[in-house]
Protein backbone atom coordinates (compact mmCIF):
# COMPACT_ATOMS: atom_id res chain seq x y z
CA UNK A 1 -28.68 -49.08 -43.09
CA UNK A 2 -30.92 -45.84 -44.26
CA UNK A 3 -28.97 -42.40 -43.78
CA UNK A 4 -31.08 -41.52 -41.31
CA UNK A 5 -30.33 -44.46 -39.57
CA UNK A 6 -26.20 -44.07 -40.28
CA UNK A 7 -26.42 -40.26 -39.41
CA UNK A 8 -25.60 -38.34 -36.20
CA UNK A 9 -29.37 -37.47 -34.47
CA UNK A 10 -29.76 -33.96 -33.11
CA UNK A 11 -31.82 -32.93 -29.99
CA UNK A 12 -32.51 -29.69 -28.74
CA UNK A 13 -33.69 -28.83 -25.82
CA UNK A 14 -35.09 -25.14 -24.59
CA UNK A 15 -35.95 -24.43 -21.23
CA UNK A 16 -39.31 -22.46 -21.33
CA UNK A 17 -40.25 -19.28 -18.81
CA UNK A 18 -40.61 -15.94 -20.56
CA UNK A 19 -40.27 -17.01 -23.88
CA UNK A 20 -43.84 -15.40 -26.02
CA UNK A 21 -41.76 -12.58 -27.61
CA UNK A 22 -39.18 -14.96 -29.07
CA UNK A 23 -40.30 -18.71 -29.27
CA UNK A 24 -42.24 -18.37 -33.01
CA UNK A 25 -38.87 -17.09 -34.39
CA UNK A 26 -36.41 -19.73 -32.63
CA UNK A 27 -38.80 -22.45 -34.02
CA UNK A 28 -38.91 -21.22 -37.41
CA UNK A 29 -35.25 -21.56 -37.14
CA UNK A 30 -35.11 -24.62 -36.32
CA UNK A 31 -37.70 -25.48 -38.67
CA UNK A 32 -34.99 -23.77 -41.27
CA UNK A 33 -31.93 -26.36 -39.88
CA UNK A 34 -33.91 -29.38 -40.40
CA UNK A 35 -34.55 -28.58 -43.95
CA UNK A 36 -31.00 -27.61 -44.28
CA UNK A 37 -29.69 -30.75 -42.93
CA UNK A 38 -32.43 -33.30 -44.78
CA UNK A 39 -30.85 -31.94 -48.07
CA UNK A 40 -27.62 -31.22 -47.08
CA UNK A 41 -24.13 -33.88 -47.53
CA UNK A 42 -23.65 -33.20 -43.83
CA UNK A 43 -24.04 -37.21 -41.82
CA UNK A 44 -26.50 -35.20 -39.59
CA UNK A 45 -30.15 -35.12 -39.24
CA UNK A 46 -32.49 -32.83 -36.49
CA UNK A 47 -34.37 -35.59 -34.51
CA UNK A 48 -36.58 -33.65 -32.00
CA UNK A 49 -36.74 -30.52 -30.12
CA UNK A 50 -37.83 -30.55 -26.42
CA UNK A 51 -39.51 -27.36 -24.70
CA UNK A 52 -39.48 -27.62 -21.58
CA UNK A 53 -42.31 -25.16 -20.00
CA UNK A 54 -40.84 -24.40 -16.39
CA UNK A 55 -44.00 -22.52 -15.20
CA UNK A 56 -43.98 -19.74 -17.92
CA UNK A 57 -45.15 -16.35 -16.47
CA UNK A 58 -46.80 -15.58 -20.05
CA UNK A 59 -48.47 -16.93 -23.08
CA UNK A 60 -45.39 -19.10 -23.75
CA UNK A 61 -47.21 -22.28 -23.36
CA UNK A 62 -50.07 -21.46 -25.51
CA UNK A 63 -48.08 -20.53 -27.62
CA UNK A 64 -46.23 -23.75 -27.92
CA UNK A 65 -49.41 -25.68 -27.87
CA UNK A 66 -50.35 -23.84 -31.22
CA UNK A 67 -47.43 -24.51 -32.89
CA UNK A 68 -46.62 -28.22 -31.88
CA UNK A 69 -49.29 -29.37 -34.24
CA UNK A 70 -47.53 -27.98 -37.22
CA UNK A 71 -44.02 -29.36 -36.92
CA UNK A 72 -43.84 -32.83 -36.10
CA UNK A 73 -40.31 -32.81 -34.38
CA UNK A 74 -41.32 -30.17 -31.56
CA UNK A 75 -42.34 -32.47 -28.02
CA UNK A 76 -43.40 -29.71 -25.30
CA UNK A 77 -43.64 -30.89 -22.01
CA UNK A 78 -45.26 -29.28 -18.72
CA UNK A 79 -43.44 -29.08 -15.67
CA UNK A 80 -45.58 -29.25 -12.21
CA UNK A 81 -43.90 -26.41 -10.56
CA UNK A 82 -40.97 -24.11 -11.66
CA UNK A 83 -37.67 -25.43 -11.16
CA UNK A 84 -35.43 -23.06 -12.48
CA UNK A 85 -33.14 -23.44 -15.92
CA UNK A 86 -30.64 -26.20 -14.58
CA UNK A 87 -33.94 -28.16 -13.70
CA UNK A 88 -35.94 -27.75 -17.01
CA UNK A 89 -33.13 -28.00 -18.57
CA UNK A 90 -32.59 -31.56 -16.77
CA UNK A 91 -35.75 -32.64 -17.53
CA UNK A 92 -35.63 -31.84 -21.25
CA UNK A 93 -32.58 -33.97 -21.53
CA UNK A 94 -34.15 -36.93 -19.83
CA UNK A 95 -36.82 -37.21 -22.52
CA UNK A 96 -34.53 -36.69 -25.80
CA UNK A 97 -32.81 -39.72 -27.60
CA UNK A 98 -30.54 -38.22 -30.12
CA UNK A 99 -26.46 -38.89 -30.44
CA UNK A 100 -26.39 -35.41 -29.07
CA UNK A 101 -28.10 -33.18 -27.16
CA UNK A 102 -28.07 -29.19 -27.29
CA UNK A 103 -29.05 -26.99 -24.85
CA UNK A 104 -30.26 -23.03 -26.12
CA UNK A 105 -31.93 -20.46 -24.68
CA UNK A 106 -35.85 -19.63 -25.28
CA UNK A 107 -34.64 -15.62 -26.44
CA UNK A 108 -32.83 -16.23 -29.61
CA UNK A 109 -29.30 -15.41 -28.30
CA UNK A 110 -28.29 -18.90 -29.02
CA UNK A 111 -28.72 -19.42 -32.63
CA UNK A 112 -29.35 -23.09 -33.65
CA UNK A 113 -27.60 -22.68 -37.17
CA UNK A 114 -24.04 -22.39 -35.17
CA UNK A 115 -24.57 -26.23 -33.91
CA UNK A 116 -22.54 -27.40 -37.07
CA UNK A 117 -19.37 -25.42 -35.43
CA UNK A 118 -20.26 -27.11 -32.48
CA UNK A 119 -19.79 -30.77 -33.95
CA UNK A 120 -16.92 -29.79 -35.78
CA UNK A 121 -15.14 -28.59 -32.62
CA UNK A 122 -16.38 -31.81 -30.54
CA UNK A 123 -16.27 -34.57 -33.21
CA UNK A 124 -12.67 -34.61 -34.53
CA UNK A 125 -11.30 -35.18 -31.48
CA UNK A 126 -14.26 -37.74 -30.12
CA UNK A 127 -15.04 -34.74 -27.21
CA UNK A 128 -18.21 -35.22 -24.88
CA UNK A 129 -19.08 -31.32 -24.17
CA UNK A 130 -18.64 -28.47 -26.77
CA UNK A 131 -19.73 -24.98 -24.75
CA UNK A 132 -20.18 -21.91 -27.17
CA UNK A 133 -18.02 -18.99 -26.26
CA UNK A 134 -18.82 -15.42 -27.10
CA UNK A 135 -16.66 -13.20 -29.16
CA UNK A 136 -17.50 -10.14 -27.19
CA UNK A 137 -20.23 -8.76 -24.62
CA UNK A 138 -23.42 -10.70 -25.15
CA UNK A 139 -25.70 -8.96 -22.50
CA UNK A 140 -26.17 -5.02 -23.10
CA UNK A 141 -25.26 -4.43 -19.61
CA UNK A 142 -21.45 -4.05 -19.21
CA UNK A 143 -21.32 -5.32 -15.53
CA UNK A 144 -23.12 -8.07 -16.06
CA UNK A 145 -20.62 -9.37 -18.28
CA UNK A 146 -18.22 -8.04 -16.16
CA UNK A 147 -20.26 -9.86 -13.05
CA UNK A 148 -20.81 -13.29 -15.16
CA UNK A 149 -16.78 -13.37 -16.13
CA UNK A 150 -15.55 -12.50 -12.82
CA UNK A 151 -17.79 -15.02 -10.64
CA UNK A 152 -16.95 -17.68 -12.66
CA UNK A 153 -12.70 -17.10 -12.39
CA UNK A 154 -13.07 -16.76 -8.97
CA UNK A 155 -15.58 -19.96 -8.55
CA UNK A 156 -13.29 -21.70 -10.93
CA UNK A 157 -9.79 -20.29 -8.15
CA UNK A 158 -12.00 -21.60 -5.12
CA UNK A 159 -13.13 -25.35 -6.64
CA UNK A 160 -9.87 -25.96 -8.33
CA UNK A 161 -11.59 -26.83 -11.78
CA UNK A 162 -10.76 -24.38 -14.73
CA UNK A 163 -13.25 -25.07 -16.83
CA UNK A 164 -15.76 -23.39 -14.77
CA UNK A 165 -15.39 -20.12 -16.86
CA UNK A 166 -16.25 -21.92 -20.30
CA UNK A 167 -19.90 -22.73 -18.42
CA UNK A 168 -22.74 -21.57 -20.72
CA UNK A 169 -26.17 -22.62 -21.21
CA UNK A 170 -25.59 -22.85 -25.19
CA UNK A 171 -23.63 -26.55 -24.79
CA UNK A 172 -23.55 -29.81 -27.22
CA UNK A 173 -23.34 -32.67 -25.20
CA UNK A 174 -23.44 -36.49 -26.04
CA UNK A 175 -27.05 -38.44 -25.65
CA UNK A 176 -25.68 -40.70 -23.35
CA UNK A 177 -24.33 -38.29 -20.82
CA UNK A 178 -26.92 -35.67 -21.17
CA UNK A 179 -29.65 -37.98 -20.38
CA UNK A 180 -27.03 -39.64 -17.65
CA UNK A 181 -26.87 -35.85 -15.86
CA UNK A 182 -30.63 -35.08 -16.33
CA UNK A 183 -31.19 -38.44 -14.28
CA UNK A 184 -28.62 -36.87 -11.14
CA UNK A 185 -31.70 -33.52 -11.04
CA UNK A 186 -32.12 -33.42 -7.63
CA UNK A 187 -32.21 -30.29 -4.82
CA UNK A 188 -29.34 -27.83 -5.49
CA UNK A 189 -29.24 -29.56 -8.98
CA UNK A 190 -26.08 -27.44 -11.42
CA UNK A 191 -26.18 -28.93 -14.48
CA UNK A 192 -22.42 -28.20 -15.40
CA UNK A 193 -21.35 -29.35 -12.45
CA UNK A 194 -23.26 -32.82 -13.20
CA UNK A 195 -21.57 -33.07 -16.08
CA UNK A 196 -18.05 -32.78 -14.82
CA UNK A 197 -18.86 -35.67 -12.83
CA UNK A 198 -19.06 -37.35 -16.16
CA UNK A 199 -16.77 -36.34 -18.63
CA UNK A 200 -13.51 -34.50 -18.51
CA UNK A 201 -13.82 -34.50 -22.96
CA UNK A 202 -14.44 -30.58 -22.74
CA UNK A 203 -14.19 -28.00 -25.62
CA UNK A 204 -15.58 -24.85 -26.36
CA UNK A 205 -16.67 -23.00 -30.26
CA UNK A 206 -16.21 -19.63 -30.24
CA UNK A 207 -18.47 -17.05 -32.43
CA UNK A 208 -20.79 -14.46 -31.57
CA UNK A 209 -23.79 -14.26 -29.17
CA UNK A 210 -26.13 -11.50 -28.36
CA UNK A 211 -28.60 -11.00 -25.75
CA UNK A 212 -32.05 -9.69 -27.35
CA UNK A 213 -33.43 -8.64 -23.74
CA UNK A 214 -32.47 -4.80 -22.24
CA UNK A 215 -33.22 -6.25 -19.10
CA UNK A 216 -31.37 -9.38 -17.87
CA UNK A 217 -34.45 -12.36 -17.29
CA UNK A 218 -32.04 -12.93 -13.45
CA UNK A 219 -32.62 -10.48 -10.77
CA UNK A 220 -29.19 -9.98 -8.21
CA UNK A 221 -30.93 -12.24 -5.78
CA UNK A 222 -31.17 -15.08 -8.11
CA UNK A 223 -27.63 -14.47 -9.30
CA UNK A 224 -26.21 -14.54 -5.82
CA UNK A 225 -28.35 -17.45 -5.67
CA UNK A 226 -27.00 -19.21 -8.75
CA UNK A 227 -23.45 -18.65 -7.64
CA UNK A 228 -24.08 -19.97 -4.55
CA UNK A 229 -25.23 -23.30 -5.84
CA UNK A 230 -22.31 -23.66 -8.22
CA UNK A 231 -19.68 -23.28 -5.08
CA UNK A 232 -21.97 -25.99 -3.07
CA UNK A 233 -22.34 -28.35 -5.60
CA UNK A 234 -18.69 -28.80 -6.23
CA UNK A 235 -17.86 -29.20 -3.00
CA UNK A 236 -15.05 -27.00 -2.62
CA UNK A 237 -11.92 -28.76 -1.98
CA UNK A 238 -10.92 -26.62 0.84
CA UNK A 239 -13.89 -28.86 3.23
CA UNK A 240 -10.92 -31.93 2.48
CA UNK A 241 -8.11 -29.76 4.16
CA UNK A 242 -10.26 -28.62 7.32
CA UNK A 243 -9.51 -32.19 8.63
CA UNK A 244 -5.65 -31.64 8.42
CA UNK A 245 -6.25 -28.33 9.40
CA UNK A 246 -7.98 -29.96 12.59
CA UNK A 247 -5.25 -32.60 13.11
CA UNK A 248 -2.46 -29.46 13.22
CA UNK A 249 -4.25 -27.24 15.41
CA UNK A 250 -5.12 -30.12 17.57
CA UNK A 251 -1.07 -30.82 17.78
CA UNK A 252 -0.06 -27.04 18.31
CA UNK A 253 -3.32 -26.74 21.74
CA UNK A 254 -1.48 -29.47 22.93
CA UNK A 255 2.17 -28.32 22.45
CA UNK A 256 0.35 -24.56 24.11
CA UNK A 257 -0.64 -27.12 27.21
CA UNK A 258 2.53 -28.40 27.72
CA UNK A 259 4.84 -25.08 27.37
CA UNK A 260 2.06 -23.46 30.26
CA UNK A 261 2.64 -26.26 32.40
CA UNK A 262 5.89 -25.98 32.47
CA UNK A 263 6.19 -22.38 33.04
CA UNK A 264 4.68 -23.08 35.94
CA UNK A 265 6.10 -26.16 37.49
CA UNK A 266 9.82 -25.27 36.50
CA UNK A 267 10.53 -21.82 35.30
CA UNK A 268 7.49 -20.42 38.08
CA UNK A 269 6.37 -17.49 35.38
CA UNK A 270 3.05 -17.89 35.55
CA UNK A 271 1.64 -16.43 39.37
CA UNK A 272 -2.13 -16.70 38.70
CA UNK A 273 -3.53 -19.12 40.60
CA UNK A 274 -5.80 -21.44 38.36
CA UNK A 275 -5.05 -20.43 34.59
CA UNK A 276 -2.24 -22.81 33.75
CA UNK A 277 -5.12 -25.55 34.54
CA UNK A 278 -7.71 -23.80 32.86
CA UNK A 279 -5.48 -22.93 29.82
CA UNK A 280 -4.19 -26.47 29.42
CA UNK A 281 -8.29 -27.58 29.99
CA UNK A 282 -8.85 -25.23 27.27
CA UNK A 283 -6.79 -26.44 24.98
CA UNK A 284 -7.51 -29.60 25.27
CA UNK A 285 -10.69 -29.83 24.55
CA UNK A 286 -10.42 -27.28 21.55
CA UNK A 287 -8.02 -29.81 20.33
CA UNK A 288 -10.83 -32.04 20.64
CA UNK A 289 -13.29 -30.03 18.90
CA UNK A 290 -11.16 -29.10 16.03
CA UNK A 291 -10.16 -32.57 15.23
CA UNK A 292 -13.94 -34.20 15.59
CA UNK A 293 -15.20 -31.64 13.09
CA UNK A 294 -12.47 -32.04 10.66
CA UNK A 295 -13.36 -35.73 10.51
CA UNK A 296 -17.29 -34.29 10.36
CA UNK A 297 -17.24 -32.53 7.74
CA UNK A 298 -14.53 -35.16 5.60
CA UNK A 299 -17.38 -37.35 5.99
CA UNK A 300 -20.29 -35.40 5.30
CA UNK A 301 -18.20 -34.09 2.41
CA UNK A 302 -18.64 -37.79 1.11
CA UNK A 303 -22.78 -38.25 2.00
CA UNK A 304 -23.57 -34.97 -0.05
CA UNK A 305 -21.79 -36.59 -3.14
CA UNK A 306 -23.57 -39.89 -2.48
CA UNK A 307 -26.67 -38.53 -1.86
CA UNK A 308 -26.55 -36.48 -5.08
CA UNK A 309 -25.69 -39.09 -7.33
CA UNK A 310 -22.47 -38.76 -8.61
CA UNK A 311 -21.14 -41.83 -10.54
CA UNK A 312 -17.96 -43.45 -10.12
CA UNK A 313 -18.08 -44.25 -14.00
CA UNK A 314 -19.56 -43.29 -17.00
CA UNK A 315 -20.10 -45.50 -20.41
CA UNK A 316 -20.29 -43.94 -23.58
CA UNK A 317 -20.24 -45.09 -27.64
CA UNK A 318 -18.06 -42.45 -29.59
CA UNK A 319 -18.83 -44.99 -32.59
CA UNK A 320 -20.22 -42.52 -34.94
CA UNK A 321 -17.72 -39.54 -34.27
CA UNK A 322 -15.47 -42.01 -37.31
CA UNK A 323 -18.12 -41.37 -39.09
CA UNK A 324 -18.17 -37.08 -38.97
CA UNK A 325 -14.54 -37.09 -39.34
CA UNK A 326 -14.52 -38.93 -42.64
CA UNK A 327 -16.82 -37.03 -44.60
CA UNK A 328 -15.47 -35.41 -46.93
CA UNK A 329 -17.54 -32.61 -46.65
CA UNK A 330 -17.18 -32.40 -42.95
CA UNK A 331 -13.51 -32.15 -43.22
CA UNK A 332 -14.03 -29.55 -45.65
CA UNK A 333 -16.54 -27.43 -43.02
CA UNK A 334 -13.99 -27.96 -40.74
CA UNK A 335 -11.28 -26.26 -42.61
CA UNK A 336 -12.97 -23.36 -43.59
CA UNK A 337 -14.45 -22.57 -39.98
CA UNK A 338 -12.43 -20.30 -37.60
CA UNK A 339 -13.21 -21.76 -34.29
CA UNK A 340 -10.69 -21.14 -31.07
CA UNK A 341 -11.14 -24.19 -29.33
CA UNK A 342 -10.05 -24.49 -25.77
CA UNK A 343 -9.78 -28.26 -24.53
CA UNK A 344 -9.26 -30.05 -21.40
CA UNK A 345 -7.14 -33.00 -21.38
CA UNK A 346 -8.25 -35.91 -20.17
């Protein structure tokens, strides 16, 4: 077997929109990895990057179009209408075919040299998603970082999951699952969310990040708008208690029915004629209510995860991780990087 063949493949993918200013310097770095890695000791070889042009609102795709020719690992592909970062992202990831997949950002925040601390926070331990953390403030705004971390905590508080805070669009993630959670794209599509449906292997590498861009590329509307989706596509697990809730308030209107009657029939408190009946009527059917649209939404709780996909299983090959953790020069990478890993056990 060739070294290519025995190595770990690497696929990028970037999400393409508003990209002219910054796209000839992200591919010269990339350019500047594959060279690195084709004569590096590292088992690890760039395959392919995907860009993904979502619409761009400037000369992003001709600008792609004039460099593709020149580097024969860069695919760019057109999509027929915008569909927003999770989408193009999605899409990217259905067209790669590396052992892993890496998600980055078309301003050059996300620099594609850090993707070795990536693999040496995932691979040891045979994880399935690697998230970079920042080491401080990576938008020049202080409350949007502010914003970013708080919505997240409180997203994370309402949907029960904690790793909901480590969610960034700089992630490694295995072929098979990327490509797995690009096939689930569909309306209200949250590509983290996707992926929790696949793989509780979660880590994080922690180093610095920097937004180039004074102005954030999301207006509030769209970040209202991308919170909102996170919150729907988990389904929060408060929907699951409304049916118990139901089934308790159904019990006390009835218990409320039968203390009214009988303050009427046998202790003769209540002197209007016509509201013990109407009360106990009322309650009644409230009971009713409440309990039918507990068992409503229960069940619709279960369509919207059918009808989005979600797998009851996921199979992977973790094969070649062996392979990263005995080089020796991986092992020696991995002992000289300072990475503050955060995992999620299984």
């Amino acid at each position: 077997m060739s070294t290519n063949e025995r190595a770990v493949q690497l696929s990028f993918v970037v999400p393409v929109y508003q990209g002219e200013k910054y796209l000839q310097g992200l591919v010269e770095r990339l350019e500047a990895l594959r060279v690195q890695l084709e004569g590096g000791a590292l088992p690890i070889r760039l395959l392919e990057a995907i860009f993904v042009c979502d619409e761009p609102v400037d000369g992003s795709a001709a600008l792609l179009t004039k460099l593709t020719p020149q580097y024969s690992w860069m695919t760019v592909i057109h999509l027929a209408r915008n569909s927003g970062q999770h989408g193009a992202t999605a899409a990217g990831m259905l067209h790669t075919s590396g052992d892993w997949v890496i998600s980055i950002d078309e301003d050059g925040q996300h620099d594609p040299m850090k993707v070795i601390e990536l693999l040496d926070a995932a691979l040891p331990t045979s994880r399935d998603v690697c998230y970079a953390q920042p080491g401080a403030s990576v938008h020049a705004r202080w409350w949007r970082n502010a914003s970013s971390r708080s919505a997240k905590r409180f997203v994370a508080w309402i949907v029960g999951d904690p790793v909901v805070p480590l969610f960034n669009s700089f992630r490694l993630v295995r072929g098979e699952i990327a490509r797995a959670a690009g096939a689930l794209a569909g309306h209200e599509f949250y590509l983290d969310v996707a992926l929790r449906w696949l793989t509780n292997r979660v880590t994080t590498a922690r180093f610095e990040m920097q937004d180039p861009r004074d102005v954030s590329g999301y207006s509030f509307r769209s970040l209202l708008s991308h919170f909102r989706r996170l919150i729907m596509a988990y389904h929060p697990p408060i929907l699951r208690w409304l049916p118990v809730l139901g089934f308790v308030g159904a019990i006390m209107c009835v218990v409320a029915g039968v203390v009214a009657v009988a303050a009427r029939l046998i202790y003769d408190t209540i002197h209007v004629e016509g509201w013990t009946s109407l009360f106990v009527m009322v309650s009644f059917s409230t009971a009713l209510m409440v309990s039918l649209f507990g068992l409503v939404l229960e069940r619709l709780t279960g369509t919207l995860s059918r009808a989005q996909g979600r797998p009851a299983f996921m199979i992977v090959d973790r094969s070649k991780d062996a392979l990263w953790r005995r080089s020796p020069s991986v092992e020696a990478n991995v002992n000289a990087s300072a990475l503050t890993n955060a995992h999620v056990p299984r």
